[in-house]
Protein backbone atom coordinates (compact mmCIF):
# COMPACT_ATOMS: atom_id res chain seq x y z
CA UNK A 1 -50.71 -28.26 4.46
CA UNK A 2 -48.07 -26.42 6.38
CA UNK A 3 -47.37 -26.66 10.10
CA UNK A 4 -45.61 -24.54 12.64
CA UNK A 5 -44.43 -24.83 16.04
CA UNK A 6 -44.46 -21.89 18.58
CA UNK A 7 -44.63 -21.48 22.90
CA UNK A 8 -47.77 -19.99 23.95
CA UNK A 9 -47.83 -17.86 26.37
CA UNK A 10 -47.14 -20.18 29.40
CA UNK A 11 -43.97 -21.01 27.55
CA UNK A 12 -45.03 -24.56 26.17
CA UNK A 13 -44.46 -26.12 22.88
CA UNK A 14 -47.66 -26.04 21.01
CA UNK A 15 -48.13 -26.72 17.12
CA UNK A 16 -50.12 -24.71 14.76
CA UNK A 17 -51.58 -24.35 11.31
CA UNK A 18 -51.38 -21.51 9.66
CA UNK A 19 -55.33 -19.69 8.20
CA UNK A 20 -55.64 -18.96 4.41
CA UNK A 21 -54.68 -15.47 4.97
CA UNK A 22 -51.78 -16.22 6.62
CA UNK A 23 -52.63 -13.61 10.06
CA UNK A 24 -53.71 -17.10 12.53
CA UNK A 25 -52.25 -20.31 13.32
CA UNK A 26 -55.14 -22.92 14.23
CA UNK A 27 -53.78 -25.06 17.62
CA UNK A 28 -53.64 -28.52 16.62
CA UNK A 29 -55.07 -30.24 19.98
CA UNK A 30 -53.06 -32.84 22.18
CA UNK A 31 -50.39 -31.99 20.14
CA UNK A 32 -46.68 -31.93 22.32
CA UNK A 33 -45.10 -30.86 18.82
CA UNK A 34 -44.75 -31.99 15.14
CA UNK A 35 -42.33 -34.94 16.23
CA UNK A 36 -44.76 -36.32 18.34
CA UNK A 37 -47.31 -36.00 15.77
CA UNK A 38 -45.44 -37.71 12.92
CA UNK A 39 -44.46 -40.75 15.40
CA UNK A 40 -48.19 -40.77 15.95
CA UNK A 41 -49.31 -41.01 12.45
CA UNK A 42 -46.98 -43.37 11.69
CA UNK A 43 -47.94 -45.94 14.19
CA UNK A 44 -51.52 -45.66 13.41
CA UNK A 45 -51.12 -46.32 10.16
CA UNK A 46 -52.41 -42.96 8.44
CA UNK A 47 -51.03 -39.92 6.27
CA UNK A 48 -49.45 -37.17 8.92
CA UNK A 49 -51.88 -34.74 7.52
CA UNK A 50 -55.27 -36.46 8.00
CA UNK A 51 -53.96 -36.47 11.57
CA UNK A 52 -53.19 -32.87 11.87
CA UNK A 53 -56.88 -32.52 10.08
CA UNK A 54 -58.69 -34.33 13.00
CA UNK A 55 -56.90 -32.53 15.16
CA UNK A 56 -57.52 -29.08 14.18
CA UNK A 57 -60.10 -27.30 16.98
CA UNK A 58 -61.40 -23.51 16.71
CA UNK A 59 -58.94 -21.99 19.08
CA UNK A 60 -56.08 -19.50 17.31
CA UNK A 61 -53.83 -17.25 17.68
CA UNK A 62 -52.16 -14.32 16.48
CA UNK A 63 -49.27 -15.64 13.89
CA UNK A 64 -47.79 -11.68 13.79
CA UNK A 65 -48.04 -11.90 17.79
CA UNK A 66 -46.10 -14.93 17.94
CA UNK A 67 -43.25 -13.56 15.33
CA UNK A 68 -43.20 -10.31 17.12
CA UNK A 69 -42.19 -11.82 20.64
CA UNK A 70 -40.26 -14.56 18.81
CA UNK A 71 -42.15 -17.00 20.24
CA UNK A 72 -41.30 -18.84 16.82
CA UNK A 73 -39.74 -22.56 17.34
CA UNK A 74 -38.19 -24.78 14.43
CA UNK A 75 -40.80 -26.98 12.57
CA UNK A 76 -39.16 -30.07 13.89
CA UNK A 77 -37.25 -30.72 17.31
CA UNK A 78 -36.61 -33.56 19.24
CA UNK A 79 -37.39 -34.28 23.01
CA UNK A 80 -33.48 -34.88 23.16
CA UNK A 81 -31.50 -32.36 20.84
CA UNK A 82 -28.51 -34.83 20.47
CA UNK A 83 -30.61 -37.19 19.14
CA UNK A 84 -31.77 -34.97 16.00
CA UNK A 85 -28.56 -34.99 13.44
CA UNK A 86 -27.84 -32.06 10.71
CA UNK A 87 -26.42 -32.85 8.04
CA UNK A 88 -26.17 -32.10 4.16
CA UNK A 89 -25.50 -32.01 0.65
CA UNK A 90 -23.66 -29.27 -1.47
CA UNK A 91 -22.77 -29.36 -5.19
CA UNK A 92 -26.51 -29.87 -5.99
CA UNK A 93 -27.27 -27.01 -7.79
CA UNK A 94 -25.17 -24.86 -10.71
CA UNK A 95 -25.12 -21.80 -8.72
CA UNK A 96 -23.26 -23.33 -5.88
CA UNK A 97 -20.90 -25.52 -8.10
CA UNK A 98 -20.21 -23.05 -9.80
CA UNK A 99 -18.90 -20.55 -6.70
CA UNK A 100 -17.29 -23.68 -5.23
CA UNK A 101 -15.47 -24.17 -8.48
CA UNK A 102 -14.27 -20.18 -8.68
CA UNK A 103 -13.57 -20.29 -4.74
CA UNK A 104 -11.41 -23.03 -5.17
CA UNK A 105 -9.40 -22.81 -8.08
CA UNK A 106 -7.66 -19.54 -6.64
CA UNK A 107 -5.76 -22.26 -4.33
CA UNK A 108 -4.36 -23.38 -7.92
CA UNK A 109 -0.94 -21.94 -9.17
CA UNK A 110 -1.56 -19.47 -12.09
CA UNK A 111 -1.51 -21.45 -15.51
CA UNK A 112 -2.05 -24.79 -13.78
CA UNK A 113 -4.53 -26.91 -15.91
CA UNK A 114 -6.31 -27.73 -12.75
CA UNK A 115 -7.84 -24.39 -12.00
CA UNK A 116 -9.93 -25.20 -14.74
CA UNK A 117 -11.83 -27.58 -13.25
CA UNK A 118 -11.76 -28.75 -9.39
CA UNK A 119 -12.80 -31.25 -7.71
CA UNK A 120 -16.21 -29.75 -7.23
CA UNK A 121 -16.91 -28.95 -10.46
CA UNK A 122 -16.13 -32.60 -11.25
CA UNK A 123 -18.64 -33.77 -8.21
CA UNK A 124 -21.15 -31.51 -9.96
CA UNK A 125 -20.46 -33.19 -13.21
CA UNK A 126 -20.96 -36.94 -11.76
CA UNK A 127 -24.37 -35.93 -10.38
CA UNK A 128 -25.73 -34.79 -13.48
CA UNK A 129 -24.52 -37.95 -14.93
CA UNK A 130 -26.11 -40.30 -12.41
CA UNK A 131 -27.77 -38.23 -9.67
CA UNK A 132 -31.37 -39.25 -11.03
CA UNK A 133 -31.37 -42.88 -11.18
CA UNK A 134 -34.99 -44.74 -12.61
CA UNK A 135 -36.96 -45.40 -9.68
CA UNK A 136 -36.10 -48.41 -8.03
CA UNK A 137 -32.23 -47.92 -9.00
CA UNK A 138 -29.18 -46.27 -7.17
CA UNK A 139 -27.64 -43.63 -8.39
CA UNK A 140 -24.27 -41.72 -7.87
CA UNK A 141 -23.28 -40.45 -4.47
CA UNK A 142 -23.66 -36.68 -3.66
CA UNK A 143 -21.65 -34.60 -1.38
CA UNK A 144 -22.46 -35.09 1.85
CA UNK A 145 -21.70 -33.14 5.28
CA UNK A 146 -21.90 -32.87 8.98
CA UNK A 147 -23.23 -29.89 10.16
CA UNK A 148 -24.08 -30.50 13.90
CA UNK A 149 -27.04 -32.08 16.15
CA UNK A 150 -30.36 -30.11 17.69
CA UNK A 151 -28.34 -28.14 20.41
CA UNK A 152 -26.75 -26.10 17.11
CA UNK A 153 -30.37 -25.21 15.85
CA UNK A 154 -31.37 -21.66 16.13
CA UNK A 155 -35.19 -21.05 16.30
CA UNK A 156 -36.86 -18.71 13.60
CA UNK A 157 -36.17 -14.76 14.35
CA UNK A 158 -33.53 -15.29 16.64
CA UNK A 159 -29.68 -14.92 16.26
CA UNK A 160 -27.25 -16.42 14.48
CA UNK A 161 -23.74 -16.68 16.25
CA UNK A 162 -20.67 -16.33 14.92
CA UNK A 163 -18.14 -17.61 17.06
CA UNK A 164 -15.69 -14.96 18.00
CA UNK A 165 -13.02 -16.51 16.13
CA UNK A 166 -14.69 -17.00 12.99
CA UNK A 167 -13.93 -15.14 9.63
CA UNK A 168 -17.31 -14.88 8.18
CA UNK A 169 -20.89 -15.39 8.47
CA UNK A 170 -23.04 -16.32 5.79
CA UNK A 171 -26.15 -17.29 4.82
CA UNK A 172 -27.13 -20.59 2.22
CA UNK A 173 -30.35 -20.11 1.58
CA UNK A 174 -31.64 -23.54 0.87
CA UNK A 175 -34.80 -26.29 1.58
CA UNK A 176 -34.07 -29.02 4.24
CA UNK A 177 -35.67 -32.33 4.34
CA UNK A 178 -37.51 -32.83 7.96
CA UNK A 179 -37.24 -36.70 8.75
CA UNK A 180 -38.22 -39.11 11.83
CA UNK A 181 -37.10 -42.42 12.19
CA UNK A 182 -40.53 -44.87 13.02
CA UNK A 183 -40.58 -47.40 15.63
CA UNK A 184 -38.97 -50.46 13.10
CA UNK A 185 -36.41 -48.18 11.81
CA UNK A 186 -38.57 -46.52 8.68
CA UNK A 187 -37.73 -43.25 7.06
CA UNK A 188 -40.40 -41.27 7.65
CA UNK A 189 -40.14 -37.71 5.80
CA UNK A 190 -42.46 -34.90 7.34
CA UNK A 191 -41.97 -32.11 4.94
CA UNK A 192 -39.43 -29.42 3.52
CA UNK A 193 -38.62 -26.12 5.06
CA UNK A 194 -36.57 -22.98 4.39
CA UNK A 195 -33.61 -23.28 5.55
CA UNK A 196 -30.22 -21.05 6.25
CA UNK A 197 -27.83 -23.56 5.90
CA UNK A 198 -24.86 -20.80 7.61
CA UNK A 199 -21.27 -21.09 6.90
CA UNK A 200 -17.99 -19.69 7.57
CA UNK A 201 -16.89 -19.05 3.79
CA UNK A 202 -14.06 -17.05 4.32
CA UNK A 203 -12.36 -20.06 6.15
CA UNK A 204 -13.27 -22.36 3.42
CA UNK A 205 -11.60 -20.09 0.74
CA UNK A 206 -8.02 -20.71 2.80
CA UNK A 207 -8.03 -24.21 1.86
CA UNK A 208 -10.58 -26.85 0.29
CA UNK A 209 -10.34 -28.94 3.09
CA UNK A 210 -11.45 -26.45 5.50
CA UNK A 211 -15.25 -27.34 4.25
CA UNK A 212 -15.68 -28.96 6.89
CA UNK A 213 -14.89 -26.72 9.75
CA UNK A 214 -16.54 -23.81 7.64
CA UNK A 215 -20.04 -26.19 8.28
CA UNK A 216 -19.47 -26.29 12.12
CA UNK A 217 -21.87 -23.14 13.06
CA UNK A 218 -25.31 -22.66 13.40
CA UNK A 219 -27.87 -22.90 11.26
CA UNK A 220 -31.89 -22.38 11.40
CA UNK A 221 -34.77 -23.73 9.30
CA UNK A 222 -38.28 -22.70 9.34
CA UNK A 223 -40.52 -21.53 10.60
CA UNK A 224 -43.30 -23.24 8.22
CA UNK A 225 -42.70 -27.01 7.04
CA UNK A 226 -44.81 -28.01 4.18
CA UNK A 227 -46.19 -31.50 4.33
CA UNK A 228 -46.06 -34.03 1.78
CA UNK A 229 -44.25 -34.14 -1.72
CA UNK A 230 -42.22 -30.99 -3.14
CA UNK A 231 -42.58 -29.46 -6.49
CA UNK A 232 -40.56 -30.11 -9.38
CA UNK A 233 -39.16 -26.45 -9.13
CA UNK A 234 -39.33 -24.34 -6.27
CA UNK A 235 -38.85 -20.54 -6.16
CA UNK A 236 -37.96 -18.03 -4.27
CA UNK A 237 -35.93 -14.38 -3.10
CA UNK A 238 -32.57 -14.86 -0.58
CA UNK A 239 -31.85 -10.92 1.05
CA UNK A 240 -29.61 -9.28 2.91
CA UNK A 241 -31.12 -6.28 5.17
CA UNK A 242 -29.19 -3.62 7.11
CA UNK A 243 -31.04 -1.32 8.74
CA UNK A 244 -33.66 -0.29 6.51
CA UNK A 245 -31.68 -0.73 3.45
CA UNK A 246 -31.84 -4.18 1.31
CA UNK A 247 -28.17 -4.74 0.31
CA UNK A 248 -28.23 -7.61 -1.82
CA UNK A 249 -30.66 -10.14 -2.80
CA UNK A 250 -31.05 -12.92 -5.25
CA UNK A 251 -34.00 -15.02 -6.84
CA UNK A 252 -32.70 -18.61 -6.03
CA UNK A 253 -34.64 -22.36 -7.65
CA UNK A 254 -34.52 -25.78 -6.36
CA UNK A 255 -36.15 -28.54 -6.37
CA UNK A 256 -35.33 -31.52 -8.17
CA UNK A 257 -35.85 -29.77 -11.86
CA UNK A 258 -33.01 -27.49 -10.78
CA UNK A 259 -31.26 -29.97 -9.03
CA UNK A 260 -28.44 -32.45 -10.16
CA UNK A 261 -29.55 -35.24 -7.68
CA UNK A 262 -33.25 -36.25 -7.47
CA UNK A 263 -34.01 -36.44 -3.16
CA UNK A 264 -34.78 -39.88 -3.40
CA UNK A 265 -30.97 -40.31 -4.11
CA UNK A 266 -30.16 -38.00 -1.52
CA UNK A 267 -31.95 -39.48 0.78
CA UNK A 268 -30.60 -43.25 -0.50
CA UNK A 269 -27.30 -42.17 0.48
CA UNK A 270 -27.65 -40.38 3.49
CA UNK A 271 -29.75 -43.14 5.25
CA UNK A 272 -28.15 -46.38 3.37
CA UNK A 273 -25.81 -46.26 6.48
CA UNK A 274 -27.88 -48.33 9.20
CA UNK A 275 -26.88 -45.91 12.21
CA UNK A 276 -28.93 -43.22 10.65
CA UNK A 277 -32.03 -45.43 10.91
CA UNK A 278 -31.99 -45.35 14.76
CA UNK A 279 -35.76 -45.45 16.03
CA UNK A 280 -37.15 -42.62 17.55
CA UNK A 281 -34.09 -40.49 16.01
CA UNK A 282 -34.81 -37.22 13.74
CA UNK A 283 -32.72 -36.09 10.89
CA UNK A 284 -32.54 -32.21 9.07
CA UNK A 285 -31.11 -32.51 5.87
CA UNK A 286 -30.19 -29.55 3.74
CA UNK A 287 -30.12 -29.88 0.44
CA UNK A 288 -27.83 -27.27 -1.33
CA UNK A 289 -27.91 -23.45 -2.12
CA UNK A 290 -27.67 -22.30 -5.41
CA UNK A 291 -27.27 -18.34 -4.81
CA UNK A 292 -24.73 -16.76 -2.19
CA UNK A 293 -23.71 -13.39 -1.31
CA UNK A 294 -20.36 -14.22 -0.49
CA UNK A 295 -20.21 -15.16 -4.65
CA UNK A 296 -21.06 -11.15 -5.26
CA UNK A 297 -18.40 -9.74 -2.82
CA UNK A 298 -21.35 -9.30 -0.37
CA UNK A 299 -19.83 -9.98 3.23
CA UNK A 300 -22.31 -9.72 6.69
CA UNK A 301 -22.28 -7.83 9.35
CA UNK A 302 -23.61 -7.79 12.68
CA UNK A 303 -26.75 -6.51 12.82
CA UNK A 304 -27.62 -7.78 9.37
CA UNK A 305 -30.57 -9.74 8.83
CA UNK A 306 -31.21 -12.60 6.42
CA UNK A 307 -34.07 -13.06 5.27
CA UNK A 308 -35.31 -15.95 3.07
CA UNK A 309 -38.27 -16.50 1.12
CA UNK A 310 -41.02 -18.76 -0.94
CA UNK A 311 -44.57 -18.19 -1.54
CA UNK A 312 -44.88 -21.88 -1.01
CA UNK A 313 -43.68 -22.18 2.39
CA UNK A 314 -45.78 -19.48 3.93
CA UNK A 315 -43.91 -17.14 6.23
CA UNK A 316 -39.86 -16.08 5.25
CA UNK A 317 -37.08 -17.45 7.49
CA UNK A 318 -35.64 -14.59 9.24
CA UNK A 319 -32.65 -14.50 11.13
CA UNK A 320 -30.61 -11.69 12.64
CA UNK A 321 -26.39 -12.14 12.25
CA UNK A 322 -24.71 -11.70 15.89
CA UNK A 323 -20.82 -12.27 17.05
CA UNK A 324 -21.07 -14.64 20.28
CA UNK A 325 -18.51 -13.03 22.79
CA UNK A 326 -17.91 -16.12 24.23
CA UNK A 327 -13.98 -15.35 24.38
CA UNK A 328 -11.86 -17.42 22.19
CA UNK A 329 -9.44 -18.99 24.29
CA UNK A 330 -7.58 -22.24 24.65
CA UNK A 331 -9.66 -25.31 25.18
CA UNK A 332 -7.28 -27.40 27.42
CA UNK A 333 -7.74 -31.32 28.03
CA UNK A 334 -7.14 -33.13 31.15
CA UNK A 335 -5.22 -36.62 31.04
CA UNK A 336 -6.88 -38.85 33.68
């Protein structure tokens, strides 16, 4: 089962459930949003989707309609944005270990033994070593990064920003773990969603330990979030459209048979620190991209559109690339 959230046409949240073929969403009734619903479930003790199920009346609506007047809301949002947290893990997948690896050994002087194998590479190596403990057991620590709180999500179809001081914009197309924390402080996963994971990779390239400022931008997942357990492999096509012209695109796999870290030991080791069990709190977690323009020269533009895509998560995650003209000038701080 897959669930969506949208505004109807007096503007308020409403969740829906997309048909067979794909053209309606079915309203899930007394629904404020998927949040809501997964607290919900949770308290009374029953799987999220035999809720949805009970829930599910005969009115619908036009799923095209809704895209075309980007009516389209993330799968998961909080009542209080600050209180949903972004975050990641990179180095998951060979694809991205392997452009880390090449992005960063250009730092390294010509000849120096190093540039054969950074940091990242070496990260990479450790999670294929332990990143898949036996149930029950901890494994080895991933990556892990900040990437911002609900205010920095961008819904489905609309804009991503580039602040006007950034060097690049680029997608990571990726899956993100959709988690809400119950009323005794209980993980409770809702799904996986696409996700553009967005990053400034020109800025990381100047130095390694720009990574995390590259992070610090927007990011958007959506607009479908499957319920319930994900495939050992996932599939899907990453592209980058300009006009009417596709200018790059890339088949991309996940899931944990193409990962080096099983999600249960992602998960483990993002929420092992007690803070990020706060009840009522929601979390996004991405969890790595393993194909990237930027790795074949491609670079955005404004006006571009990414566009990300799985058979198994219904509808693609579009999102147009924009330059904020917010004007970049000095942030100055007042001593009281």
């Amino acid at each position: 089962m897959r669930l969506m959230q949208f505004l109807d046409e007096a503007g308020r949240q409403r969740v829906g459930a997309p048909s067979d073929s794909g053209a309606q969403l079915r309203v899930v009734r007394d629904a404020a949003g998927v949040y809501e619903l997964a607290l919900e479930a949770a308290r009374a003790g029953c799987p999220l989707r035999e809720l949805v199920a009970q829930r599910l009346g005969d009115e619908t609506v036009s799923y095209d309609r809704i895209i075309a007047e980007r009516r389209v809301l993330p799968p998961l949002t909080h009542p209080e944005p600050a209180r949903l947290l972004l975050s990641g893990t990179g180095l998951n997948h060979l694809g991205s270990a392997l452009a880390r690896n090449a992005m960063h050994a250009r730092a390294n002087a010509p000849g120096d033994a190093s540039a054969k194998k950074t940091d990242s590479l070496v990260l990479f190596e450790w999670g294929l070593a332990g990143g898949k403990p036996l149930p029950g057991h901890i494994g080895n620590q991933p990556e892990w990064f900040y990437k911002g709180d609900g205010s920095w999500v961008t819904p489905p179809e609309q804009a991503l920003l580039m602040p006007s001081w950034a060097l690049d914009g680029g997608e990571e197309a990726e899956l993100a773990g959709l988690y809400v924390i119950g009323d005794g402080g209980e993980v409770l996963r809702v799904g996986f969603a696409l996700a553009n994971e967005f990053s400034d990779h020109v800025m990381e390239r100047q130095n390694y330990l720009y990574l995390a400022h590259s992070k610090l931008r927007p990011c958007s997942f959506g607009p479908e979030v499957l319920l319930g357990d994900l495939p050992a492999s996932v599939t899907g096509v990453v592209r980058l459209r300009r006009g009417d012209a596709v200018i790059w695109s890339e088949p991309f796999t996940t899931g944990e048979a193409n990962m080096s870290h099983s999600i249960a030991n992602i998960e483990h080791h993002h929420f092992k620190y007690a803070p990020f069990r706060r009840p009522g709190d929601a979390h996004v977690h991405f969890f790595g991209a393993s194909a990237l323009s930027c790795a074949a020269g491609i670079a955005a533009q404004p006006g571009d559109v990414f566009e990300i895509e799985s058979p198994l998560f219904g509808r693609p995650l579009r999102n147009p690339l924009a330059r904020s003209d917010e004007r970049d000038s000095l942030v100055r701080v007042r001593a009281l």
